[in-house]
Protein backbone atom coordinates (compact mmCIF):
# COMPACT_ATOMS: atom_id res chain seq x y z
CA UNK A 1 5.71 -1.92 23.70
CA UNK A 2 9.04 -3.88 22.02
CA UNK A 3 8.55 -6.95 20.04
CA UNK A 4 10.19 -8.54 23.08
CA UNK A 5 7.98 -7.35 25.95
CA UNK A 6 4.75 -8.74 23.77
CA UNK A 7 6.66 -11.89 23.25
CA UNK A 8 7.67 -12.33 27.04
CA UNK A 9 3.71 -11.19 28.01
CA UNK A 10 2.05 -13.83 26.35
CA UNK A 11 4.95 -16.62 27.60
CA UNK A 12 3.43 -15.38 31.33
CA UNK A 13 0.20 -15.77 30.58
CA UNK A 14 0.43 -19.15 28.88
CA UNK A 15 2.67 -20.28 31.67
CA UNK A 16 -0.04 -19.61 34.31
CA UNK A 17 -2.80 -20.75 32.02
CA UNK A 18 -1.88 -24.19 31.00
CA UNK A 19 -2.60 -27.18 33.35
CA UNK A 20 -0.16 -29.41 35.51
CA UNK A 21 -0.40 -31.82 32.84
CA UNK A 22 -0.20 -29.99 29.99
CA UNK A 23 3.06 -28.44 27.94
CA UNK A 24 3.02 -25.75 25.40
CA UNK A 25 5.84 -24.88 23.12
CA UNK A 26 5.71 -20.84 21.78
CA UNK A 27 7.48 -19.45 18.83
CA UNK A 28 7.34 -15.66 17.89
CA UNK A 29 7.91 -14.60 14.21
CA UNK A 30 7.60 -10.69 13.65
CA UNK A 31 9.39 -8.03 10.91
CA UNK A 32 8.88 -3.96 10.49
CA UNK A 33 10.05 -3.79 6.45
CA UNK A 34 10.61 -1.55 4.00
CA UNK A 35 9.89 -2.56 0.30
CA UNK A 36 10.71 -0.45 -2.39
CA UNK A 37 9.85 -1.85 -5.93
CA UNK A 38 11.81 -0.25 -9.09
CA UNK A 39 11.27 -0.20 -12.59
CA UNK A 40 13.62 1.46 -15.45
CA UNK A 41 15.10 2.93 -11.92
CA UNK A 42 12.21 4.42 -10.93
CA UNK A 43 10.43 3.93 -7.70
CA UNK A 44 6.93 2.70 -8.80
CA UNK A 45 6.13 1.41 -5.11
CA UNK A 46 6.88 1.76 -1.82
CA UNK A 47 5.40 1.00 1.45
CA UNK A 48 5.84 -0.93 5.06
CA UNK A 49 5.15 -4.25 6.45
CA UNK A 50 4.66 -4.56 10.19
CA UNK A 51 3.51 -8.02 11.52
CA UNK A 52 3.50 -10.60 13.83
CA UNK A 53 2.68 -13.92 14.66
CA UNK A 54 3.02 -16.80 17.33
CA UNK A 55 3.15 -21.03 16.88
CA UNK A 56 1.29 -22.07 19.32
CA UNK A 57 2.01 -26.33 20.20
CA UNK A 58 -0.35 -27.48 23.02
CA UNK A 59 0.67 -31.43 24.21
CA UNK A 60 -0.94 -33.72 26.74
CA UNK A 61 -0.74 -37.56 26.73
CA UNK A 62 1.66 -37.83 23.67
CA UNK A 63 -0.77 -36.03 21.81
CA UNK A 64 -0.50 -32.43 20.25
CA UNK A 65 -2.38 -29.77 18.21
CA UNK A 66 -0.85 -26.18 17.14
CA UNK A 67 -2.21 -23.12 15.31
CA UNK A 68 -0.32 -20.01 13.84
CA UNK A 69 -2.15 -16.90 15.27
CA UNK A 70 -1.80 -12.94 13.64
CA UNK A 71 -0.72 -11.05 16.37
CA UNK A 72 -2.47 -7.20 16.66
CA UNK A 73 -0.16 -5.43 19.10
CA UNK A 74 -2.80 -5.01 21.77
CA UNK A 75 -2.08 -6.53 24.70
CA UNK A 76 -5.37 -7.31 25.76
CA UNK A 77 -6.72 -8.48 22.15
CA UNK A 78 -3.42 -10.81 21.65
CA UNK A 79 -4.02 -12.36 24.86
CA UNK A 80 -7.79 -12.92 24.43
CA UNK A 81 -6.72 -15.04 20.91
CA UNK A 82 -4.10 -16.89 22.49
CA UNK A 83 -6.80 -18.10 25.36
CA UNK A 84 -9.28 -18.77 22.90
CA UNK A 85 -6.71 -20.58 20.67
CA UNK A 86 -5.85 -22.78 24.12
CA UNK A 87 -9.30 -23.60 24.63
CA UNK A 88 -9.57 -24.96 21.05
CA UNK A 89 -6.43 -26.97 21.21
CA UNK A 90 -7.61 -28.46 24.68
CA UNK A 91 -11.06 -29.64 22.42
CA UNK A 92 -8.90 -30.58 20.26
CA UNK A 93 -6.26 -33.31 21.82
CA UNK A 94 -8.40 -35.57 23.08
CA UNK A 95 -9.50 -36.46 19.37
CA UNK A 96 -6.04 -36.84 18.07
CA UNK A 97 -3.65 -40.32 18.68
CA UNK A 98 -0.64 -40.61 20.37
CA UNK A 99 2.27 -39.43 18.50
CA UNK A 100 5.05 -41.99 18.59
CA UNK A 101 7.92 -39.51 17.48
CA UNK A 102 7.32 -36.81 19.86
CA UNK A 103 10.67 -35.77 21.91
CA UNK A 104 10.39 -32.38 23.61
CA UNK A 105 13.32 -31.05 25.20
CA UNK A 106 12.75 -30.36 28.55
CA UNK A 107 15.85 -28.13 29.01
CA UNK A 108 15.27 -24.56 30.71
CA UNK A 109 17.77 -23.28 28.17
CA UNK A 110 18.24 -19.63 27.64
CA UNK A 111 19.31 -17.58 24.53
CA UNK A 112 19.37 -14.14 23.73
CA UNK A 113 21.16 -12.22 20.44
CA UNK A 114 20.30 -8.92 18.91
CA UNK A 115 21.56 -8.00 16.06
CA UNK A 116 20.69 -4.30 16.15
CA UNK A 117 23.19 -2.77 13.56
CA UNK A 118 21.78 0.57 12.08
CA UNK A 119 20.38 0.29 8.71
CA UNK A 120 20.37 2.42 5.86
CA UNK A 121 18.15 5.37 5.19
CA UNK A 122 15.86 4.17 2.60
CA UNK A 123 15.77 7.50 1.08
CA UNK A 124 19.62 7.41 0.57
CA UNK A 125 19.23 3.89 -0.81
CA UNK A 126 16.96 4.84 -3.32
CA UNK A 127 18.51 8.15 -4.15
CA UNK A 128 21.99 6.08 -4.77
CA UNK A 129 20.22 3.24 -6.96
CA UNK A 130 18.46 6.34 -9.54
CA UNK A 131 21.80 7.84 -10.01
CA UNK A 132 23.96 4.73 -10.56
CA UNK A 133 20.55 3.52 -12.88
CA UNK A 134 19.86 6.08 -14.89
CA UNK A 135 19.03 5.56 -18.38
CA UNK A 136 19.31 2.23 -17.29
CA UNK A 137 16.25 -0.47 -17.59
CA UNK A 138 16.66 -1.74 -13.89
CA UNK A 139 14.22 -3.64 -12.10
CA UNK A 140 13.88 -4.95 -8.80
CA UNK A 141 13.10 -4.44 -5.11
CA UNK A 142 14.67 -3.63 -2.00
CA UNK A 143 13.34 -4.81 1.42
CA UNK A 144 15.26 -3.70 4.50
CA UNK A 145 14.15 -4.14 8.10
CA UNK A 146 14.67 -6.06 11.61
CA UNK A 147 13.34 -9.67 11.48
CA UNK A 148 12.33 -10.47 15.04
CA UNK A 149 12.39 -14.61 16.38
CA UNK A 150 11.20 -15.99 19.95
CA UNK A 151 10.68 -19.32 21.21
CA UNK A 152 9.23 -20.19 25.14
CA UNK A 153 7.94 -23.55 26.42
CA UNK A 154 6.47 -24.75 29.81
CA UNK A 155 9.69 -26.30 30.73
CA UNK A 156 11.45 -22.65 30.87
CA UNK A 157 13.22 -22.46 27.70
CA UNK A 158 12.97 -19.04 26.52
CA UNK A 159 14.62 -17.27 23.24
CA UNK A 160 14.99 -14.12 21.67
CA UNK A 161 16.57 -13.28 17.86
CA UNK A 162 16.61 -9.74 16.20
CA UNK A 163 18.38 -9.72 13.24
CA UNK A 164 18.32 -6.16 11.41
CA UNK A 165 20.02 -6.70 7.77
CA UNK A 166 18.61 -5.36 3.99
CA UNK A 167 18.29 -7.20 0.51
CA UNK A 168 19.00 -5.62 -2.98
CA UNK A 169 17.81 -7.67 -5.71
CA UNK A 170 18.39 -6.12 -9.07
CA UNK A 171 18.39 -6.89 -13.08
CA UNK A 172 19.59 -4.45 -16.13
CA UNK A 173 17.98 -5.25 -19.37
CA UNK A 174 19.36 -4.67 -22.00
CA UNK A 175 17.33 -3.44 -25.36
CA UNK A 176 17.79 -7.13 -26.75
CA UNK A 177 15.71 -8.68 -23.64
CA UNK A 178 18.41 -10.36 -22.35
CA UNK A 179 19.85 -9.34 -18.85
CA UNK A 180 22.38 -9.62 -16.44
CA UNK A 181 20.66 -10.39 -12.66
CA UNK A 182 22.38 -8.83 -9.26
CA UNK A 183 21.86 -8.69 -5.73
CA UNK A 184 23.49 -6.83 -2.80
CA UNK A 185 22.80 -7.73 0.91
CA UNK A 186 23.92 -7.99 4.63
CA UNK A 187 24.26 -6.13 7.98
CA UNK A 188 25.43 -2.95 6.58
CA UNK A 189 25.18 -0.93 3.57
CA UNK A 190 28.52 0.56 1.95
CA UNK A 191 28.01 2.67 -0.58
CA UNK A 192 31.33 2.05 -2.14
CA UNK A 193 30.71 -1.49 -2.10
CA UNK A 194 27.20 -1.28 -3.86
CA UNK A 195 29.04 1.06 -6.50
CA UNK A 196 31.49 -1.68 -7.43
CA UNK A 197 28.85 -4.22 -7.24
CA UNK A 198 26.66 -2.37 -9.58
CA UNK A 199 29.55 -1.24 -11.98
CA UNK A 200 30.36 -5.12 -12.36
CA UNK A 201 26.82 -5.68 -13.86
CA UNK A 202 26.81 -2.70 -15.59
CA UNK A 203 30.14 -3.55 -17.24
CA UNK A 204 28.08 -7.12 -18.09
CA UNK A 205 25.44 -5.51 -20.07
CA UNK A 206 27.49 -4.07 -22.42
CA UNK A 207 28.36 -7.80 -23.37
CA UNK A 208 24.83 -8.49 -24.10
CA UNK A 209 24.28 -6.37 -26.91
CA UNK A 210 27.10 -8.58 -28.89
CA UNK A 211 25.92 -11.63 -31.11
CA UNK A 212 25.37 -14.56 -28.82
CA UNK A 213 28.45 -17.38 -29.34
CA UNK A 214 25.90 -20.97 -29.95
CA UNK A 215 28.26 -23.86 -28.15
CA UNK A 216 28.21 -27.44 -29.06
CA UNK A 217 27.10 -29.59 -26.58
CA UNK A 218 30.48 -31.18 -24.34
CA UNK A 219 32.21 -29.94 -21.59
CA UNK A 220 33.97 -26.72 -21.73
CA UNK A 221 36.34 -25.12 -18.41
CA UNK A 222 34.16 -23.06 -16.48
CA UNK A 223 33.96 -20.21 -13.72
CA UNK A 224 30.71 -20.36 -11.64
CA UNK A 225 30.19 -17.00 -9.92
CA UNK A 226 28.77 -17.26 -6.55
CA UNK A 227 24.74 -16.96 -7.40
CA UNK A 228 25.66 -19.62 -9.61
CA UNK A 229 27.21 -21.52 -6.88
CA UNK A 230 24.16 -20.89 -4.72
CA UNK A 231 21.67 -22.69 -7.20
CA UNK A 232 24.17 -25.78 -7.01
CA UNK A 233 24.69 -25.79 -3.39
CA UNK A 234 20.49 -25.75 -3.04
CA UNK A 235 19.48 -28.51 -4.74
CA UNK A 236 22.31 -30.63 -1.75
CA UNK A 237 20.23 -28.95 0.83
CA UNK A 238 17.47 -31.17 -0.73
CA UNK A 239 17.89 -33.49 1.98
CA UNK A 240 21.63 -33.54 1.38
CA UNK A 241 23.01 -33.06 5.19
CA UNK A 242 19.02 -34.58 6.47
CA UNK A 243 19.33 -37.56 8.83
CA UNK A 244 16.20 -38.50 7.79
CA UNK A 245 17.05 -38.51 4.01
CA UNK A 246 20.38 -39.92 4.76
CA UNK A 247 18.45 -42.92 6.87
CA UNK A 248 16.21 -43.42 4.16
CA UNK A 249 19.46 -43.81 1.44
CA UNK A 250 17.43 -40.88 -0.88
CA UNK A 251 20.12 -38.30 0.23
CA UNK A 252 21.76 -36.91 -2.91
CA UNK A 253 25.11 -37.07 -0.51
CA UNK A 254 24.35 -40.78 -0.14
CA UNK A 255 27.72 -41.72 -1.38
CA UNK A 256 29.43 -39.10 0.63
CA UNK A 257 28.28 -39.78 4.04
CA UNK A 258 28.41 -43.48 3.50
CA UNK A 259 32.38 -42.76 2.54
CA UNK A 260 31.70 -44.29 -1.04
CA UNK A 261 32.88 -40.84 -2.62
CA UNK A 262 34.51 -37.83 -1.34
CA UNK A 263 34.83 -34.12 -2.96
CA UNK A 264 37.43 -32.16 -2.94
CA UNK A 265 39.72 -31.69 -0.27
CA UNK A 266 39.12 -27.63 -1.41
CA UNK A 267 35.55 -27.99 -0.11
CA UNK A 268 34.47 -27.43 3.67
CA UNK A 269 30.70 -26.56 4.11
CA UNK A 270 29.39 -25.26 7.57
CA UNK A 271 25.97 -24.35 9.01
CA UNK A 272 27.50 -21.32 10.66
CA UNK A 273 24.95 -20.14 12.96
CA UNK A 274 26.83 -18.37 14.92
CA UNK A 275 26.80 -14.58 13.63
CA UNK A 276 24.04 -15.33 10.84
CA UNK A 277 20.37 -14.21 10.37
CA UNK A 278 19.37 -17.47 11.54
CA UNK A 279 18.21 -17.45 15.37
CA UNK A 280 20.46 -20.13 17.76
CA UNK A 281 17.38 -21.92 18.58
CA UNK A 282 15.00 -23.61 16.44
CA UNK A 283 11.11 -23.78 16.36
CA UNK A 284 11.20 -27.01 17.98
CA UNK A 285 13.11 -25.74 20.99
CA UNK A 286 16.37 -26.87 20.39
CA UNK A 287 19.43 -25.03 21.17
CA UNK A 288 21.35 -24.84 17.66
CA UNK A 289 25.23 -24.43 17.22
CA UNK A 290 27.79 -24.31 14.15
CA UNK A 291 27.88 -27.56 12.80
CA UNK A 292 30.79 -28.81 9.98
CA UNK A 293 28.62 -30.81 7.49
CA UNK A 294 31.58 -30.89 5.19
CA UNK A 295 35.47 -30.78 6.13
CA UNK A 296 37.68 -31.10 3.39
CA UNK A 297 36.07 -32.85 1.16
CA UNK A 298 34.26 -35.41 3.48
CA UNK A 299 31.58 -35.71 5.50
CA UNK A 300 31.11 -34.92 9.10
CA UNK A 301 27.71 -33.73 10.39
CA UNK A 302 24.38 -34.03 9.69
CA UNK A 303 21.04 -32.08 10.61
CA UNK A 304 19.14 -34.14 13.32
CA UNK A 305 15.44 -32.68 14.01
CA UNK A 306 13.36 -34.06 16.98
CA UNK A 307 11.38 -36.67 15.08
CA UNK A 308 14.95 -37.55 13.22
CA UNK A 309 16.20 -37.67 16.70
CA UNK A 310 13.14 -40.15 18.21
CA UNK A 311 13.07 -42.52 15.37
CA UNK A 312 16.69 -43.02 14.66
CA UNK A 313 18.48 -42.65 18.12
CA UNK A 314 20.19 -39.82 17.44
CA UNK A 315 20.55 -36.34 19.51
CA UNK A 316 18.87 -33.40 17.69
CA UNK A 317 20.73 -30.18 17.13
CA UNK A 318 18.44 -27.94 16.36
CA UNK A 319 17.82 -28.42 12.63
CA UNK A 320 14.15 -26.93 11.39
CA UNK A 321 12.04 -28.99 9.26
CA UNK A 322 13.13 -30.35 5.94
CA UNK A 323 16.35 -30.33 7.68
CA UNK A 324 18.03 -28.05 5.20
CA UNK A 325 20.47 -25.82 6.40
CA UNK A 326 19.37 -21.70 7.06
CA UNK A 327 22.98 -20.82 7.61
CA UNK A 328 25.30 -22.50 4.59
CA UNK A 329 28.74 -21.25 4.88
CA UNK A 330 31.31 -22.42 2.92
CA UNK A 331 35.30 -21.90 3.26
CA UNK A 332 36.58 -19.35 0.51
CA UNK A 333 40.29 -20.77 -1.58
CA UNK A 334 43.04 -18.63 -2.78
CA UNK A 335 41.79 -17.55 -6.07
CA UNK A 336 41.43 -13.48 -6.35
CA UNK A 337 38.51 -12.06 -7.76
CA UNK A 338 40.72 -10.09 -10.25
CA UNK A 339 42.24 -13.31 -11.25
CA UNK A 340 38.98 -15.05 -12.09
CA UNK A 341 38.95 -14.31 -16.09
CA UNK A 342 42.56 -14.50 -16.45
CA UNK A 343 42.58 -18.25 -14.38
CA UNK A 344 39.66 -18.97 -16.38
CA UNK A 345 41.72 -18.96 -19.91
CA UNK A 346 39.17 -19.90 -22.36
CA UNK A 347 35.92 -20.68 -21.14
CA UNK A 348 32.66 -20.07 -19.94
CA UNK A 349 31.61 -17.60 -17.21
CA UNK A 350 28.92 -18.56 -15.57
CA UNK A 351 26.77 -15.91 -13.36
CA UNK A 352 23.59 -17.69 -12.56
CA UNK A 353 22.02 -20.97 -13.10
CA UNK A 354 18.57 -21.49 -13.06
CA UNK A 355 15.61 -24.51 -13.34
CA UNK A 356 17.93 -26.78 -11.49
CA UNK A 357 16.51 -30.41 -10.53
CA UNK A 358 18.09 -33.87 -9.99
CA UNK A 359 18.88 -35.62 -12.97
CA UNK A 360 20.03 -38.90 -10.84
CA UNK A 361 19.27 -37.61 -7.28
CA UNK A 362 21.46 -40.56 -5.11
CA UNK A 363 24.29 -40.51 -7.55
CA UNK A 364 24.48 -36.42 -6.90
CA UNK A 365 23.86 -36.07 -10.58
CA UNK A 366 21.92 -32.51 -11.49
CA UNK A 367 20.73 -30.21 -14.22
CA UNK A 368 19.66 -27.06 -14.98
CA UNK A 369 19.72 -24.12 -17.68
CA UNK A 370 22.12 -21.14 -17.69
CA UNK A 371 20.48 -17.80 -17.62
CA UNK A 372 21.63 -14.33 -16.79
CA UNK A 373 25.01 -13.30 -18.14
CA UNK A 374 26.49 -16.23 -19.20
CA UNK A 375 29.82 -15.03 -21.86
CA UNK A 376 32.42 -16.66 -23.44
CA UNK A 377 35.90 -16.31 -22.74
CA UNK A 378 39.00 -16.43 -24.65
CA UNK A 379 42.11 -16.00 -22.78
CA UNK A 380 41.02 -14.16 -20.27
CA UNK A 381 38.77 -11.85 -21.55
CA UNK A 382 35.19 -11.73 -22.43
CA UNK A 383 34.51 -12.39 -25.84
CA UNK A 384 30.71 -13.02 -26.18
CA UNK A 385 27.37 -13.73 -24.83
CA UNK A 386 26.22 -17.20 -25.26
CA UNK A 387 23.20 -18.60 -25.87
CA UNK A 388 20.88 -20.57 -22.98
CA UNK A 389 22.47 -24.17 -22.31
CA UNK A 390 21.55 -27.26 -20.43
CA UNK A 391 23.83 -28.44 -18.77
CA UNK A 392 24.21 -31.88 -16.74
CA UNK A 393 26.81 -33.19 -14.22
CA UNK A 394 27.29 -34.06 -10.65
CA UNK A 395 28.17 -32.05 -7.48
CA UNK A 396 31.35 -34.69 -7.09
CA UNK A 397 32.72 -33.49 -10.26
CA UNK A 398 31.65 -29.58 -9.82
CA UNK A 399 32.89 -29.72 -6.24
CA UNK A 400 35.02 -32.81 -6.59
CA UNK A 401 37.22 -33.51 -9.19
CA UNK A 402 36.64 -30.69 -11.55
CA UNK A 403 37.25 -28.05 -9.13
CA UNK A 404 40.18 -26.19 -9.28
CA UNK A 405 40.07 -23.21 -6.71
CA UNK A 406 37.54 -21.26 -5.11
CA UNK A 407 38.03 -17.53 -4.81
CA UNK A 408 38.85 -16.02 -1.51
CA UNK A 409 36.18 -13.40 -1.78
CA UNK A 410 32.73 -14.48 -0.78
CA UNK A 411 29.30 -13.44 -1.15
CA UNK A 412 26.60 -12.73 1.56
CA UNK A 413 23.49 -14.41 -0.63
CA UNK A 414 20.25 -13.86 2.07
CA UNK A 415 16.62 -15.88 0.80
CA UNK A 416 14.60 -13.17 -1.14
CA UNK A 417 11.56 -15.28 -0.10
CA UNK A 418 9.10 -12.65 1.38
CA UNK A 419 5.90 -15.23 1.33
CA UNK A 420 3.94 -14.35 4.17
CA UNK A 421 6.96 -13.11 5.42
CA UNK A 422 10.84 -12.14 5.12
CA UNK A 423 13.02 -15.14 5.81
CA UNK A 424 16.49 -15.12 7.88
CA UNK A 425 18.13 -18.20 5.46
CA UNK A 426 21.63 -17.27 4.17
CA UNK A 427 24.31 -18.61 2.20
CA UNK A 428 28.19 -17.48 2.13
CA UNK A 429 29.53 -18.80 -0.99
CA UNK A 430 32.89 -18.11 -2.92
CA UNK A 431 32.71 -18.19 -6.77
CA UNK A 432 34.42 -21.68 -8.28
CA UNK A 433 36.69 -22.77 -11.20
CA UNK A 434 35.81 -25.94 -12.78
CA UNK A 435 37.98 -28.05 -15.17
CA UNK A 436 34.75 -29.38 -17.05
CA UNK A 437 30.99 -28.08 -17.19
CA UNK A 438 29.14 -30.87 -18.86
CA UNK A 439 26.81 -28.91 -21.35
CA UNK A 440 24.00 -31.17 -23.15
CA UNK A 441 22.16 -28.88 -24.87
């Protein structure tokens, strides 16, 4: 039996089980993954993950009570848990208040997108990482696999989501213990593509083995590659498009959405949905869409959940909770990758950041430590590694008034997080040249 057929079973059931006065809500989360763990290019483990699970949300009266149930397959055994989980949640209601920011959407809504694009053979993935790695001290893991979403309530919104995509992510050590840190990922695997990918970090370590360059602390012209970006671009999803953080005034885009500061007029941010991992529904049953947090450099949308949505007045679009965005897209610039080191002049290149937190949250301020590859450059070329900085400045300098162009290539960066189970969160990010990097330390 599919995914789906399970998934549309139990909806049946639950929709003939539940009283006239009760409503259920019913989201499906389910993967079949390969993991392959390397070390010094090696496979030292390997094996498969197939699960599944449903959110169950039982209300009546304003009131409601959910559990998360581990789904075996059986049709008979899935169903028995699901009645015995509606029984509990039926004792369970009538101890529980009212809840005063409860909005259900009562919209029969339908949605269906599969995303079934053959994936590698894991054998030829693994054969192609031990050549390209050999005598190399590589370490990582792959995970590869369809990532299956769902959602059904009483009031006949129903949702399906496959999503098939895999995730390299990679580091070469070098004999000194420093390292530079990689990842390839997406829809579809091109071998070609992974090749120049892997050459780029191989062509890294070499750096490492020089005599690390110690910088002063001040701020020094910069090129932040796209992981770099990425760590950046986080900490603002921190509440930074949230309507509830942006009611609250604890948004670290305070001053942007309130039109007290803009960034530059290079920057548009999007939570492109469409054509993503992420499904076009959320758990709460909302319908979700492309949405342009960022347009040129100000602000346009935010992410409304239902409680946002109830408290606030405002109409929810399908954001999950936290009210981060799962698809973060943002617009490439005209800068060629080629051009990067050359544009760059003298300067630091910047692969990853790491450590990140806010250093004055509402005024956008952060800091963090660079890690990972981090060289010095002197007209154009790479001169030296340099040793770990802090460094401390805010996202409307980095992506405001420090920020020169953004390259026109951009990277596919999908959530490595496999706790309890793979996640469908991406980010599409170009790399970015900054006039000034603040370093502290």
């Amino acid at each position: 039996m599919s995914h789906q057929d399970q998934f549309h079973r139990l909806v049946d059931w639950l929709r003939s089980a539940v009283s006239a006065t009760q409503r259920f809500t019913l989201s499906y989360n389910a993967e079949a993954s390969d993991f392959i763990r390397f070390n010094h290019a090696k496979v030292r483990q390997a094996g498969q993950v197939q699960q599944a699970s449903v959110y169950f949300k039982l209300i009546e009266d304003g009131r409601h009570a959910d559990l998360n149930l581990t789904l075996s397959g059986d049709s008979e055994v899935d169903r028995q848990r699901l009645s015995d989980a509606l029984k509990q949640l039926r004792e369970t209601l009538p101890l529980l208040p009212a809840d005063p920011w409860l909005l259900l959407n009562d919209d029969a809504w339908q949605s269906s997108n599969v995303q079934d694009l053959p994936l590698p053979d894991s054998a030829h993935v693994v054969e192609q990482i031990a050549q390209l790695g050999e005598g190399l001290d590589l370490v990582g893991i792959y995970a590869a696999g369809p990532i299956y979403r769902g959602f059904a309530s009483s009031s006949g919104a129903l949702g399906w989501h496959q999503a098939n995509s895999f995730n390299f992510d990679w580091s070469l050590f070098h004999e000194n213990g420093q390292a530079v840190k990689a990842n390839y990922a997406g829809h579809q695997w091109d071998d070609a593509a992974f090749s120049s990918r892997f050459a780029l970090a191989r062509e890294q370590l070499t750096f490492l083995g020089q005599p690390a360059r110690t910088l002063a602390p001040g701020q020094y012209r910069a090129y932040l590659a796209p992981a770099a970006l990425e760590e950046v671009t986080g900490m603002l999803c921190w509440g930074g498009f949230s309507a509830q953080s942006l009611a609250d005034k604890t948004s670290p885009l305070q001053r942007l959405y309130d039109g007290q500061a803009a960034l530059s007029p290079l920057v548009s941010i999007d939570e492109q949905v469409s054509g993503s991992l992420s499904p076009a529904f959320s758990g709460e049953g909302y319908p979700r869409s492309d949405l342009a947090l960022v347009a040129e450099g100000a602000a346009r949308d935010r992410l409304v959940d239902s409680r946002s949505a109830a408290e606030y007045g405002l109409a929810a679009n399908g954001a999950g909770w936290g009210e981060s965005p799962s698809a973060l897209s943002m617009s490439g610039g005209s800068l060629a990758l080629d051009d990067v080191l050359k544009e760059l002049g003298t300067g630091l290149y910047i692969s990853n950041l790491w450590y990140l937190n806010f250093s004055d949250r509402t005024a956008g301020r952060m800091t963090g430590m660079t890690r990972f590859a981090t060289f010095w450059v002197e007209d154009g070329k790479i001169k030296a590694p340099v040793s770990t900085m802090r460094f401390d400045d805010s996202v409307y300098s980095l992506l405001g008034s420090a920020l020169e162009q953004l390259t026109t290539q951009r990277e596919l960066i999908l959530s490595t997080s496999t706790y309890s189970q793979r996640q469908t969160a991406s980010n599409l990010l170009p790399g970015a040249l900054v006039s000034r990097l603040t370093l502290t330390l």
